[in-house]
N, C-alpha and C. Protein backbone atom coordinates (compact mmCIF):
# COMPACT_ATOMS: atom_id res chain seq x y z
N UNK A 1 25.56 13.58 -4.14
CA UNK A 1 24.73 14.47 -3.33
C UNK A 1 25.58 15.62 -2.77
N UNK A 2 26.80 15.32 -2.48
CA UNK A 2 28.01 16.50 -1.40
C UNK A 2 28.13 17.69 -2.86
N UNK A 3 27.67 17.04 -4.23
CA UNK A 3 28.21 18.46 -5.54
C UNK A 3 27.38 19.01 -5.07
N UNK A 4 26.01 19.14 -4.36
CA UNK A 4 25.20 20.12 -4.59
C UNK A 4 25.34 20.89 -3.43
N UNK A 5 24.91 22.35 -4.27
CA UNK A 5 25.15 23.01 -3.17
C UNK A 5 24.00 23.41 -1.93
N UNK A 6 23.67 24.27 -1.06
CA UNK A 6 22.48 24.32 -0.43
C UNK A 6 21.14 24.49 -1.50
N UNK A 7 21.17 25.41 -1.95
CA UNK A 7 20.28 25.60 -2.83
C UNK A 7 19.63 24.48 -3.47
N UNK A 8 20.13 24.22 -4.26
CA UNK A 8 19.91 22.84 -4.99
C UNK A 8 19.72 21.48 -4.23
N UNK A 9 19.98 21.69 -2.88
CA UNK A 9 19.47 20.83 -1.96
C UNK A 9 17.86 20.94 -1.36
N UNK A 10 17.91 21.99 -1.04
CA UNK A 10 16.24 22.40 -0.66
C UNK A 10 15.50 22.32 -2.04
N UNK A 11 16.13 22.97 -3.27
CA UNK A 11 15.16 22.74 -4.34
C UNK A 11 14.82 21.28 -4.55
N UNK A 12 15.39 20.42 -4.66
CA UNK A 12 15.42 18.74 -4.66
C UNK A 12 14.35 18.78 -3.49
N UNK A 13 14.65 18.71 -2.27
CA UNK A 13 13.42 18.23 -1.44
C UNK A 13 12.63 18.72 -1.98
N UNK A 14 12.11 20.14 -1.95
CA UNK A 14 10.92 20.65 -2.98
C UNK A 14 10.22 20.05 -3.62
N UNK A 15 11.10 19.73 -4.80
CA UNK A 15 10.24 18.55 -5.80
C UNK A 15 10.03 17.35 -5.65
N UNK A 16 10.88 16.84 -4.48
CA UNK A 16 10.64 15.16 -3.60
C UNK A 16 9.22 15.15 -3.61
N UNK A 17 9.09 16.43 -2.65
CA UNK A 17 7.71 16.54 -2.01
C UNK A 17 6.67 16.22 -2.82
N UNK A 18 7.06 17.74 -3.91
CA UNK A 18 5.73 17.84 -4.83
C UNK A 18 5.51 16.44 -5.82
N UNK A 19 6.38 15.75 -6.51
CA UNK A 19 6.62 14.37 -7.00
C UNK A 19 5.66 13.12 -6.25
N UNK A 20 6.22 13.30 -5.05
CA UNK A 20 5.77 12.18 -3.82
C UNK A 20 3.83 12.20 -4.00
N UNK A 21 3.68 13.90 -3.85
CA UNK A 21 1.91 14.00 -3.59
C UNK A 21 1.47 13.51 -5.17
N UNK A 22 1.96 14.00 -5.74
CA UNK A 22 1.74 14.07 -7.32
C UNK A 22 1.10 12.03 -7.26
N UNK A 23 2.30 11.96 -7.15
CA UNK A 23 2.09 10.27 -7.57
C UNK A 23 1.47 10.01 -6.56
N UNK A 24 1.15 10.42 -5.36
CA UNK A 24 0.42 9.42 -4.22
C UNK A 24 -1.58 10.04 -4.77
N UNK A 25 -1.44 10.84 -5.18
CA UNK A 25 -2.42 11.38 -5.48
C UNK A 25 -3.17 10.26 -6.61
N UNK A 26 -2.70 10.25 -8.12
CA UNK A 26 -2.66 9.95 -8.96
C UNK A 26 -3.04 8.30 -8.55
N UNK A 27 -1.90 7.43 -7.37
CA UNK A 27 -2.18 6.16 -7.31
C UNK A 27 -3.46 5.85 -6.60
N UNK A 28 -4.11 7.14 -5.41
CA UNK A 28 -5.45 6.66 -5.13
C UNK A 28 -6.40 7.12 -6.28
N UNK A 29 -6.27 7.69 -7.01
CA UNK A 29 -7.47 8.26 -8.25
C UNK A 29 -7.64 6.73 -8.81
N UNK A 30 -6.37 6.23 -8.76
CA UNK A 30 -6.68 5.13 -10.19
C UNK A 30 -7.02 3.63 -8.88
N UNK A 31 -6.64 4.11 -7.80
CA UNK A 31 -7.52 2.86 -6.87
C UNK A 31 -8.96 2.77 -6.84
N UNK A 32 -9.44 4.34 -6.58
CA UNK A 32 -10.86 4.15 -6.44
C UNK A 32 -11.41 3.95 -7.94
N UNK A 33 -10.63 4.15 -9.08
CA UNK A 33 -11.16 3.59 -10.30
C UNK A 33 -11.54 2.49 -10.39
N UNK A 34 -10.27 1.61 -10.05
CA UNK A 34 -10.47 0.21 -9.95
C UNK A 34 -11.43 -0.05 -9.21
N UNK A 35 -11.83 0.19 -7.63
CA UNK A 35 -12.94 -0.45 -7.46
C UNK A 35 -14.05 -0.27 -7.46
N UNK A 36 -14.25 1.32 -7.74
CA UNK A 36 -15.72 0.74 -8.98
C UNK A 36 -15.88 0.47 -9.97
N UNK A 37 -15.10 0.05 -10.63
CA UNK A 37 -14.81 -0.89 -11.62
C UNK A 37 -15.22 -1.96 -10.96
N UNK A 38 -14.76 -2.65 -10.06
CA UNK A 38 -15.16 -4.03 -9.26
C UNK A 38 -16.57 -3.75 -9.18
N UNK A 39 -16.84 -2.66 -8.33
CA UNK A 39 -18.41 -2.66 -7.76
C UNK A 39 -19.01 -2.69 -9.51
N UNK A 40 -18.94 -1.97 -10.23
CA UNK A 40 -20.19 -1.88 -11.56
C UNK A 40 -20.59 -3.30 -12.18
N UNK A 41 -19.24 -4.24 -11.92
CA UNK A 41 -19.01 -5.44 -12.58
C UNK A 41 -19.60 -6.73 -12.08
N UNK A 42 -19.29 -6.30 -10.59
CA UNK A 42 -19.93 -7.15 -9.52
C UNK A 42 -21.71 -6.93 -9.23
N UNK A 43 -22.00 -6.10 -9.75
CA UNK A 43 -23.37 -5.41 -9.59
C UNK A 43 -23.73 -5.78 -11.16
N UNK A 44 -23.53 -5.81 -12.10
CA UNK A 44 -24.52 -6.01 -13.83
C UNK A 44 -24.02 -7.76 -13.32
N UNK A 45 -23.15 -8.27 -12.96
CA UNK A 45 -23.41 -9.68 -12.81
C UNK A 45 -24.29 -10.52 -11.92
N UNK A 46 -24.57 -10.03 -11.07
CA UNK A 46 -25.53 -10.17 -10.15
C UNK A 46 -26.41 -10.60 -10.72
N UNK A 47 -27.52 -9.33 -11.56
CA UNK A 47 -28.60 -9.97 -12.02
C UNK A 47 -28.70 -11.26 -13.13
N UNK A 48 -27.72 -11.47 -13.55
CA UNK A 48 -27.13 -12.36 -14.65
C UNK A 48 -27.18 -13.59 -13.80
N UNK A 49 -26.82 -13.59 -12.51
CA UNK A 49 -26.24 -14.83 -11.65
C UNK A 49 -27.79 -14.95 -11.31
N UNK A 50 -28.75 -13.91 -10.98
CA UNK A 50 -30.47 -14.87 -10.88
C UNK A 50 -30.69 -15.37 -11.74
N UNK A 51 -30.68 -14.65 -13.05
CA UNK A 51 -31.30 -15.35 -14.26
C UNK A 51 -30.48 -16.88 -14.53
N UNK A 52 -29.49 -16.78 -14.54
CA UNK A 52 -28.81 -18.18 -14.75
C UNK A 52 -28.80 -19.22 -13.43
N UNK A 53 -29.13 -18.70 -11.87
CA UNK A 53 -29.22 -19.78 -11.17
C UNK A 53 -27.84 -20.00 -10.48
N UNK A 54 -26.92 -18.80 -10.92
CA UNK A 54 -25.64 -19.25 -10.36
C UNK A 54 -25.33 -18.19 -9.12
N UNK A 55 -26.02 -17.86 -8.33
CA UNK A 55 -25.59 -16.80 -7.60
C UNK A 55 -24.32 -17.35 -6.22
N UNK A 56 -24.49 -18.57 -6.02
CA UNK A 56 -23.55 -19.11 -5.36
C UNK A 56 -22.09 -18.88 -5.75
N UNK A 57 -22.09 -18.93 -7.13
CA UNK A 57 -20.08 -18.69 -7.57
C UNK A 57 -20.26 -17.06 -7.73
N UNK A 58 -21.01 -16.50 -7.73
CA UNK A 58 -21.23 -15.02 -7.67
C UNK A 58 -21.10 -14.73 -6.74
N UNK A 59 -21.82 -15.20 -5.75
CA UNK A 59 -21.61 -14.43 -3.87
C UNK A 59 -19.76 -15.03 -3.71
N UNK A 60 -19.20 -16.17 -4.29
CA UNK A 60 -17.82 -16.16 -3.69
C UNK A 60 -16.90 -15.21 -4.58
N UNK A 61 -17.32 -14.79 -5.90
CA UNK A 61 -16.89 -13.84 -6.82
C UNK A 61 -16.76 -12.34 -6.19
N UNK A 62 -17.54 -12.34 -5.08
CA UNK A 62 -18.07 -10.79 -4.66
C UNK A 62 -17.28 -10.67 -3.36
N UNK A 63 -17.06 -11.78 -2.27
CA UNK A 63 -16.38 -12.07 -1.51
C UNK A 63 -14.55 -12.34 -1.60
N UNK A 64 -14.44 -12.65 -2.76
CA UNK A 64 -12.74 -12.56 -3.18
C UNK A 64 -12.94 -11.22 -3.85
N UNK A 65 -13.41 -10.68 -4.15
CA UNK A 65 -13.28 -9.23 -4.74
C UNK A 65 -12.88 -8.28 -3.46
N UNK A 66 -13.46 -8.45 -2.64
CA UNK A 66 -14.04 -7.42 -1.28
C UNK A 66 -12.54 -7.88 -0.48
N UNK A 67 -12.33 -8.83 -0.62
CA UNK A 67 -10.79 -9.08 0.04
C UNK A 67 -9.62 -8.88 -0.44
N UNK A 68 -9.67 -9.24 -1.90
CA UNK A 68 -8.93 -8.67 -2.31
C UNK A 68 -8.10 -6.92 -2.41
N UNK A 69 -9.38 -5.79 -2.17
CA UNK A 69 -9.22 -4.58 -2.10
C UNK A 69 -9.03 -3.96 -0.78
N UNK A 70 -10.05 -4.78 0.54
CA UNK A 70 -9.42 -5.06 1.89
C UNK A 70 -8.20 -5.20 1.96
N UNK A 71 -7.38 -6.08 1.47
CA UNK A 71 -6.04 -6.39 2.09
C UNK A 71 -4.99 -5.24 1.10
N UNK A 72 -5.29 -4.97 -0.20
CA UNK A 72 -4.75 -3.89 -0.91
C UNK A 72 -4.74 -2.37 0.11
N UNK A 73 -5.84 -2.12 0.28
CA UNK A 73 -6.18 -0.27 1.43
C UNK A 73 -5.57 -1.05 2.50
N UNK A 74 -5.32 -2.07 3.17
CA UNK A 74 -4.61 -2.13 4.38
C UNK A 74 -3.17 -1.95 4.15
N UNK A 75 -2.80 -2.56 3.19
CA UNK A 75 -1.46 -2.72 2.82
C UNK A 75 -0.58 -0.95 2.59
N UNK A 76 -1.58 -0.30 1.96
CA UNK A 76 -1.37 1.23 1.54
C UNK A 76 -1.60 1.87 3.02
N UNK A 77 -2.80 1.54 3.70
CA UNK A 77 -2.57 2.31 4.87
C UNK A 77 -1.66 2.14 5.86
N UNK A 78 -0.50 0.56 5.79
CA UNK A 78 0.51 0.67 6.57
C UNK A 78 1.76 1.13 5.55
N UNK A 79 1.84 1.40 4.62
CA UNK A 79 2.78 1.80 4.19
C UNK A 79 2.88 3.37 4.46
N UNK A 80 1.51 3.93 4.00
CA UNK A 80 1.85 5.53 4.70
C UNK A 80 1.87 5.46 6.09
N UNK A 81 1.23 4.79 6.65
CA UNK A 81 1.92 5.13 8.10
C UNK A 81 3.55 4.81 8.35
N UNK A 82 3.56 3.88 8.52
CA UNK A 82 5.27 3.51 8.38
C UNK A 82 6.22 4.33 7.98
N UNK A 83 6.31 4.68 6.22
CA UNK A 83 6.65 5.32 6.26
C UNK A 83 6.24 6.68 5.58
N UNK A 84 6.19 7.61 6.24
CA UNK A 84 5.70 9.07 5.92
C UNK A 84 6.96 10.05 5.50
N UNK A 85 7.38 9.60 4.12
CA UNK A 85 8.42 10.40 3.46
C UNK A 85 8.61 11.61 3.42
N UNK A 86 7.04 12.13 3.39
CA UNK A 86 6.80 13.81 3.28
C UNK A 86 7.39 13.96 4.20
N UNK A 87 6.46 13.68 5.65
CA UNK A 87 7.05 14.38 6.75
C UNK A 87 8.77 14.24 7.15
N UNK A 88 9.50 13.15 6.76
CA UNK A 88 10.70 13.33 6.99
C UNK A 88 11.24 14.34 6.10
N UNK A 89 11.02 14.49 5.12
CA UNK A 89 11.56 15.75 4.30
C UNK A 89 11.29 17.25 4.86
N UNK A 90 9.89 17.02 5.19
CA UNK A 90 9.72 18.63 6.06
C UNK A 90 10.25 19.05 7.51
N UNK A 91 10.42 17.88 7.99
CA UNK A 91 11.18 17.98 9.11
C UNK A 91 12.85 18.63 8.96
N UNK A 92 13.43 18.26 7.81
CA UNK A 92 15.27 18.29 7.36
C UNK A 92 14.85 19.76 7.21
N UNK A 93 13.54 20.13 6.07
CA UNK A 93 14.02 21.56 5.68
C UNK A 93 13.54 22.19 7.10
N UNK A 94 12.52 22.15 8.17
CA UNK A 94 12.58 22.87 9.40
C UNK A 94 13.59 23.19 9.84
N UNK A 95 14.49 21.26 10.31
CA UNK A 95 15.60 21.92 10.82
C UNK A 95 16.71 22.60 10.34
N UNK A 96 16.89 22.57 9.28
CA UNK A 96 17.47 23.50 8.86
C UNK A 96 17.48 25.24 8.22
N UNK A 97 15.98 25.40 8.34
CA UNK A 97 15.24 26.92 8.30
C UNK A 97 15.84 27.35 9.54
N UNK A 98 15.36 26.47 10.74
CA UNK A 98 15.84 26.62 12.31
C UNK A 98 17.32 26.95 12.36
N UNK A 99 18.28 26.56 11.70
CA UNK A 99 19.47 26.29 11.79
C UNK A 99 19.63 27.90 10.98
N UNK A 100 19.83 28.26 9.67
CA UNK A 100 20.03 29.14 9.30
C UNK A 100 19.59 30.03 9.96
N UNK A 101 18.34 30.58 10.41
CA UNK A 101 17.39 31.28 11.48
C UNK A 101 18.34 31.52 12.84
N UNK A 102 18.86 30.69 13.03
CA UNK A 102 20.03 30.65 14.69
C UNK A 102 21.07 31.31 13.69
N UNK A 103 21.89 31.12 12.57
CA UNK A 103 23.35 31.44 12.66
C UNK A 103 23.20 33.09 11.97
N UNK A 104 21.45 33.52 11.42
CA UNK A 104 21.52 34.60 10.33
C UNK A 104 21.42 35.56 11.54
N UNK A 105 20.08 35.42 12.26
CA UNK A 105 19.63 36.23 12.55
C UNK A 105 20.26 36.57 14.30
N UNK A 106 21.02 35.95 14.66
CA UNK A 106 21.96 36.51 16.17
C UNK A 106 22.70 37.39 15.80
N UNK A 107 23.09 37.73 14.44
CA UNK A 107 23.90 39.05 14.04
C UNK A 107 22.97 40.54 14.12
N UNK A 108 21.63 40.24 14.11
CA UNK A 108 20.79 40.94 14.08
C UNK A 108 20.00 41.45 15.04
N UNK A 109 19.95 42.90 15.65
CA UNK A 109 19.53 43.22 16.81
C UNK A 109 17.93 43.00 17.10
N UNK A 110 17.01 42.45 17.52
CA UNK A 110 15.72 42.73 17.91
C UNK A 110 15.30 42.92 19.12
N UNK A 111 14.72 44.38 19.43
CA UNK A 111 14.05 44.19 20.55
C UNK A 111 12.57 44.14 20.55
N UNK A 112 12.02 43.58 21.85
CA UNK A 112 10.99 43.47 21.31
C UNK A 112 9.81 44.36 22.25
N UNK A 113 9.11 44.91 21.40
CA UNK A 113 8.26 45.86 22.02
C UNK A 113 8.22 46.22 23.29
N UNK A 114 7.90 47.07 24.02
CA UNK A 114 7.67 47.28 25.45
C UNK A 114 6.31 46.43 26.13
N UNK A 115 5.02 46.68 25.20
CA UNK A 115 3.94 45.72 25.36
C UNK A 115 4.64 44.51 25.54
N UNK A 116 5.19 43.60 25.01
CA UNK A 116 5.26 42.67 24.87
C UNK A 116 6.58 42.26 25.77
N UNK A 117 7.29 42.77 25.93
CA UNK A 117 8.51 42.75 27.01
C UNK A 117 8.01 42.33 28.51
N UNK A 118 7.28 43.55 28.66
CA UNK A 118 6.45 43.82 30.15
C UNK A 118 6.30 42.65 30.50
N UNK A 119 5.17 41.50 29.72
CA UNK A 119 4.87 40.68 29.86
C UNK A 119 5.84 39.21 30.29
N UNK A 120 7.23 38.98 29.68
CA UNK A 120 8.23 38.39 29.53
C UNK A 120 8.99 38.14 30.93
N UNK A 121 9.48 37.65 31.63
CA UNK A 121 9.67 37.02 32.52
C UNK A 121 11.55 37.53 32.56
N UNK A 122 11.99 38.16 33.61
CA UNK A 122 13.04 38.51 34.15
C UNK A 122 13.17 39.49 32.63
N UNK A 123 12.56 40.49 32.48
CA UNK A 123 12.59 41.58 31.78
C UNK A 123 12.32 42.93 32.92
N UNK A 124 13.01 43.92 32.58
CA UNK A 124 12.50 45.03 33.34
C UNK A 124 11.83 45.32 33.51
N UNK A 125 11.23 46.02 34.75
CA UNK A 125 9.71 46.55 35.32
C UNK A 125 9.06 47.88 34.35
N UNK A 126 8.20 47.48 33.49
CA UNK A 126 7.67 48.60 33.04
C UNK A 126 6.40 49.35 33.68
N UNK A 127 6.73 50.60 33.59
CA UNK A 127 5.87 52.05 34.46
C UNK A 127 4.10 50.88 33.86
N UNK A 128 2.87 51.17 34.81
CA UNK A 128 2.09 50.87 34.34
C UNK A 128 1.32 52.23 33.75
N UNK A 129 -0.20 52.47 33.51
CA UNK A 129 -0.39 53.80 33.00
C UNK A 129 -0.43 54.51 34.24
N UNK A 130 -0.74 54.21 35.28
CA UNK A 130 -0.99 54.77 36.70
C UNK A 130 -0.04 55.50 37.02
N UNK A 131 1.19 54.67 36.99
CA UNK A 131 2.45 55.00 37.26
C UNK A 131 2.73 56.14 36.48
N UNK A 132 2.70 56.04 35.10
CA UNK A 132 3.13 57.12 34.88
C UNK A 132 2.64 58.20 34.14
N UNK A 133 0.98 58.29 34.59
CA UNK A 133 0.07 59.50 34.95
C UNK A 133 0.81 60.51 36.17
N UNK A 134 1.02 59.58 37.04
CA UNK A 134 1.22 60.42 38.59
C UNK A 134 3.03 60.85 38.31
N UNK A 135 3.88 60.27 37.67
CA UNK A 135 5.02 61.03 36.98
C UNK A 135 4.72 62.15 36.11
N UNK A 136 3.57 62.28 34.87
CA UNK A 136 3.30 63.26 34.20
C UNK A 136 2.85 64.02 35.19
N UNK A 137 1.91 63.93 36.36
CA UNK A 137 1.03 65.17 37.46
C UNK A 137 2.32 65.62 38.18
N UNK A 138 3.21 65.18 38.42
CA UNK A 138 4.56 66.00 38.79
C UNK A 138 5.42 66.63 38.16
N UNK A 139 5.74 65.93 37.44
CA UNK A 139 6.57 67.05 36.21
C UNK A 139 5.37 68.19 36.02
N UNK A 140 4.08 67.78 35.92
CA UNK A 140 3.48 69.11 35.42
C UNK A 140 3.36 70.09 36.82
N UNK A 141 3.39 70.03 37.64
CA UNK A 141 3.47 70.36 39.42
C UNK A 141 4.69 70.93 39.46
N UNK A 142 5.15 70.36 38.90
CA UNK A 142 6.95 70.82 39.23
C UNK A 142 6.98 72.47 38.29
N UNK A 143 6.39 71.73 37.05
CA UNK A 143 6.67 73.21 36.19
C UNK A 143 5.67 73.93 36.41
N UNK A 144 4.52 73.94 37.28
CA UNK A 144 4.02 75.48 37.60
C UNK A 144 4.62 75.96 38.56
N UNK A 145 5.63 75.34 39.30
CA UNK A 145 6.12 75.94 40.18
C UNK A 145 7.52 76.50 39.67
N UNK A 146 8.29 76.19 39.04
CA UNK A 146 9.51 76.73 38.77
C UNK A 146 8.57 78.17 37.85
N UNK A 147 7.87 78.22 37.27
CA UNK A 147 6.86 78.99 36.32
C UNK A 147 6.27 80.14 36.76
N UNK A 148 6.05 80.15 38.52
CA UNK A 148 5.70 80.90 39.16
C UNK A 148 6.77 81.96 40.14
């Protein structure tokens, strides 16, 4: 893992990711296959189990079916919870977007708007429009008088 370099590190998570959905995708397509597969099978036997009189080993046929796929979706829903691979992968490349983001961009000057400054907390007092209407009515006061 230490041969690779950054690059080839984020590209790898990349495809972790896309790999991970790929197959998690793919393994519920072919779950809900399977159980309607169960349900179609469990349903054309049914009527088979009136005509023959056997609906008793049918209702426990339908009941180990239903548990069986119960304890399967439980089992999958604590495994993605537990563990959530994606999100630990998107978390590494954050912190490290974050990380490059801190060491690139402090070389780099930004200020940030005056709108938006104003607003900002132990930033300088900016003129409001009031303020500096009644600065423009003096300067313009001032120069009819030097004018005259």
């Amino acid at each position: 893992m230490s041969t690779m370099n950054t690059t080839q590190k984020i590209q790898t998570c990349l495809e972790f990711i896309d790999q991970r959905l790929e197959t998690t995708s793919e393994q519920t397509i072919q779950i809900a296959e399977m159980i309607i597969a169960d349900i179609k099978h469990l349903t054309e036997g049914y009527q088979a189990a009136i005509e023959s009189g056997n609906l008793q080993s049918h209702s426990e046929l339908v009941r180990a079916t239903q548990m069986n796929w119960v304890n399967q979706l439980h089992d999958i829903i604590l495994e993605q919870t537990n563990r959530d691979l994606n999100g630990q992968v998107i978390i590494a490349l954050q912190k490290f977007v974050n990380s490059l983001n801190e060491n690139q961009l402090k070389h780099y000057p930004f200020e940030l708007p005056s709108a938006v400054a104003s607003k900002q907390p132990h930033e300088h007092d900016y003129l409001t429009q009031d303020e500096i209407d009644i600065l423009m009515g003096q300067q313009n006061l001032f120069n009819d008088m030097v004018t005259h």
